[in-house]
Protein backbone atom coordinates (compact mmCIF):
# COMPACT_ATOMS: atom_id res chain seq x y z
CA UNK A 1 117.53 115.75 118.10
CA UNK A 2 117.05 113.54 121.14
CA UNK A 3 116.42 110.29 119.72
CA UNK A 4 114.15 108.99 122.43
CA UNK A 5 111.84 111.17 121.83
CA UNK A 6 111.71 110.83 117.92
CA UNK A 7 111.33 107.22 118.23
CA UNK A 8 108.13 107.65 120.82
CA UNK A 9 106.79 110.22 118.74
CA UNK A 10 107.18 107.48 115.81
CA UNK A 11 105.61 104.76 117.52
CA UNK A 12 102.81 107.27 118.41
CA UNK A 13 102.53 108.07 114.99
CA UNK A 14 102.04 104.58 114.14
CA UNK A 15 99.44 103.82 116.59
CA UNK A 16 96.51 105.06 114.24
CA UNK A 17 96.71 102.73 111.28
CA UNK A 18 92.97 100.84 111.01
CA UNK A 19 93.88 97.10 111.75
CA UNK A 20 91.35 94.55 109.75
CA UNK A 21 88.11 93.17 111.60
CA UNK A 22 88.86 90.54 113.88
CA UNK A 23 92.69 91.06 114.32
CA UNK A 24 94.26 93.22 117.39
CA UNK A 25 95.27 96.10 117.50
CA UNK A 26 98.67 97.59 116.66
CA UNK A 27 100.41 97.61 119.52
CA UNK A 28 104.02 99.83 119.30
CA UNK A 29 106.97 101.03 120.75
CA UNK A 30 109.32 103.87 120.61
CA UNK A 31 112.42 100.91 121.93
CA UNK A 32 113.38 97.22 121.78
CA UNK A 33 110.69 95.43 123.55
CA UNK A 34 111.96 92.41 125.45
CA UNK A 35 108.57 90.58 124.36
CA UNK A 36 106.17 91.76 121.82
CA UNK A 37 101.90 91.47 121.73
CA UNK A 38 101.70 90.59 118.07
CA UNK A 39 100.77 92.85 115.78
CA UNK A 40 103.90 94.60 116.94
CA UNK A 41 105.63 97.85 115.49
CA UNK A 42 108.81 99.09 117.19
CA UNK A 43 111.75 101.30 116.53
CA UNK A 44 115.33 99.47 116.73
CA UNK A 45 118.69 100.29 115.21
CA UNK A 46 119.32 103.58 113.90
CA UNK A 47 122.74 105.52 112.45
CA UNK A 48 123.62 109.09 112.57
CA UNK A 49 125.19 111.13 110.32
CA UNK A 50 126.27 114.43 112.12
CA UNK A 51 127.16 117.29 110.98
CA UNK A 52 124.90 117.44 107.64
CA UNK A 53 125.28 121.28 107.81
CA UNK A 54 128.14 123.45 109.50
CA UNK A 55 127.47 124.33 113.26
CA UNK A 56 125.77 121.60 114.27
CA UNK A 57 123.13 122.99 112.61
CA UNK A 58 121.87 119.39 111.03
CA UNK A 59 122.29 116.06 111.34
CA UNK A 60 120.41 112.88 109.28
CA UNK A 61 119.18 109.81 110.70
CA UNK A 62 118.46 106.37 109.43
CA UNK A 63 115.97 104.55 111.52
CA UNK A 64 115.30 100.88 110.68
CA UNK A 65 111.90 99.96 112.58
CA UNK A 66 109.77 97.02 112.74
CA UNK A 67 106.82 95.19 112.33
CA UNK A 68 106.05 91.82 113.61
CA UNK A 69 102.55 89.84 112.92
CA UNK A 70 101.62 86.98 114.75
CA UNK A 71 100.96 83.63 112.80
CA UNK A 72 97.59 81.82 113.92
CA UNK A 73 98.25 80.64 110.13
CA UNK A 74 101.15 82.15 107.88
CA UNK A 75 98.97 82.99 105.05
CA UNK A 76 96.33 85.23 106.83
CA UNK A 77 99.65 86.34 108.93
CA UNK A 78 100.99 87.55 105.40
CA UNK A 79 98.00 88.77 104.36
CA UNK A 80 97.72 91.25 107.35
CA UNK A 81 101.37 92.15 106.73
CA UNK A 82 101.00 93.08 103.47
CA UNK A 83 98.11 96.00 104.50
CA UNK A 84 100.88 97.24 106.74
CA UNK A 85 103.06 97.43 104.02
CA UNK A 86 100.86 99.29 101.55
CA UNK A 87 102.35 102.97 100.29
CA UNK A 88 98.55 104.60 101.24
CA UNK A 89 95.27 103.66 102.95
CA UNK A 90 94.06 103.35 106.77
CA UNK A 91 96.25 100.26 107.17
CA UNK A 92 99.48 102.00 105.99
CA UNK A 93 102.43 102.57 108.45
CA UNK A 94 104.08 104.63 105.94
CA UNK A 95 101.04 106.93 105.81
CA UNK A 96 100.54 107.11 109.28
CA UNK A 97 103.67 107.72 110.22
CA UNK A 98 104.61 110.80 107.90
CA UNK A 99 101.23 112.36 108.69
CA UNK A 100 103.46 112.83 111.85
CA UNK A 101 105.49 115.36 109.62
CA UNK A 102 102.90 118.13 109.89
CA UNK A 103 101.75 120.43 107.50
CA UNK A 104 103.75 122.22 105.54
CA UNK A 105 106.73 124.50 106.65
CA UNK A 106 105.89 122.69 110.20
CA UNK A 107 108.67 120.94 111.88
CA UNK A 108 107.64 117.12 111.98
CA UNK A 109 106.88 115.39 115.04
CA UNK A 110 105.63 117.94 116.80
CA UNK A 111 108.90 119.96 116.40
CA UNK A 112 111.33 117.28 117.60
CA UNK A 113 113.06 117.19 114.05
CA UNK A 114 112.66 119.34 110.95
CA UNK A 115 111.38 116.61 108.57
CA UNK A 116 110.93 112.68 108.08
CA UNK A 117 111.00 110.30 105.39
CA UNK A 118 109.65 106.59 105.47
CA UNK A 119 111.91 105.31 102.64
CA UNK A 120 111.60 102.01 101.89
CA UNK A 121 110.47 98.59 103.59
CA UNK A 122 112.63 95.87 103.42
CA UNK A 123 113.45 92.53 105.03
CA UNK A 124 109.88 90.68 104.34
CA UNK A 125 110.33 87.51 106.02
CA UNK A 126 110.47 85.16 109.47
CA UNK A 127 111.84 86.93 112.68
CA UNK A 128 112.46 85.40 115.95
CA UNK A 129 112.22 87.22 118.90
CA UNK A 130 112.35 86.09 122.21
CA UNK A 131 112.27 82.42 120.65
CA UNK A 132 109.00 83.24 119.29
CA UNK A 133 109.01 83.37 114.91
CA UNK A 134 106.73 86.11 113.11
CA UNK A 135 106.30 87.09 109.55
CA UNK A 136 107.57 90.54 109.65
CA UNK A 137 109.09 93.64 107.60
CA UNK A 138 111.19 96.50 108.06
CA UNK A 139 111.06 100.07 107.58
CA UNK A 140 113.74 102.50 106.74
CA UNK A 141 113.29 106.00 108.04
CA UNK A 142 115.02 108.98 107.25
CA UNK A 143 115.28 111.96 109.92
CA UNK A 144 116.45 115.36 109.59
CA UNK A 145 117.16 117.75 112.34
CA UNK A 146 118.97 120.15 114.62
CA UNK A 147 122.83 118.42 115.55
């Protein structure tokens, strides 16, 4: 797998989630932006664990990525969050990203790995970044393909 282009394809992915009335849309990246344009959803640190199968033939990911909201106020920030965060629905980044997996017996991401996984969120709180402090979450994805 070429990781560059499984993080794109993941940012790309979550481009379609239905932000609420009045709020920006979702801006994203398949990297580590320098700055971000709150609401902001990136890929950052991921691990590798090669050789999941003999040959080469499979290795598994772990992708943490984020989300960052901007805070006119930190309730409504929260409360934007938290429609991000939900398991299903137009809002949800985990639905919108593993409708990138393709239909069944389809390789995921339009073939750049065999199959993805949006685990779990984690890591609800403050973030700085770039010495600016947004309510944000992580995700933890899960990515299968060829070594």
């Amino acid at each position: 797998m070429r990781m560059s282009a499984v993080r794109e394809a993941i940012a790309d992915a979550a481009r379609v989630v239905v932000m609420p009335a009045g709020t920006g849309a979702l801006t994203s990246s398949g990297y580590v932006p320098d700055s971000v344009t709150a609401p902001h959803f990136f890929c950052a640190e991921y691990s590798t664990d090669y050789d999941k199968a003999m040959g080469r033939a499979l290795d598994e990911v772990e992708l943490t990525c984020r989300v960052l909201v901007g805070r006119a106020d930190d309730k409504s920030a929260q409360i934007i969050l938290d429609g991000l965060l939900d398991g299903s629905g137009p809002s949800s980044l985990k639905q919108a990203i593993e409708a990138a997996r393709g239909a069944p017996g389809d390789y995921a991401l339009g073939g750049l790995a065999h199959d993805l996984h949006v685990m779990r969120m984690q890591g609800y709180r403050w973030y700085e970044h770039q010495g600016t402090q947004y309510v944000g979450a992580e995700f933890v994805i899960k990515i299968i393909g060829e070594g």
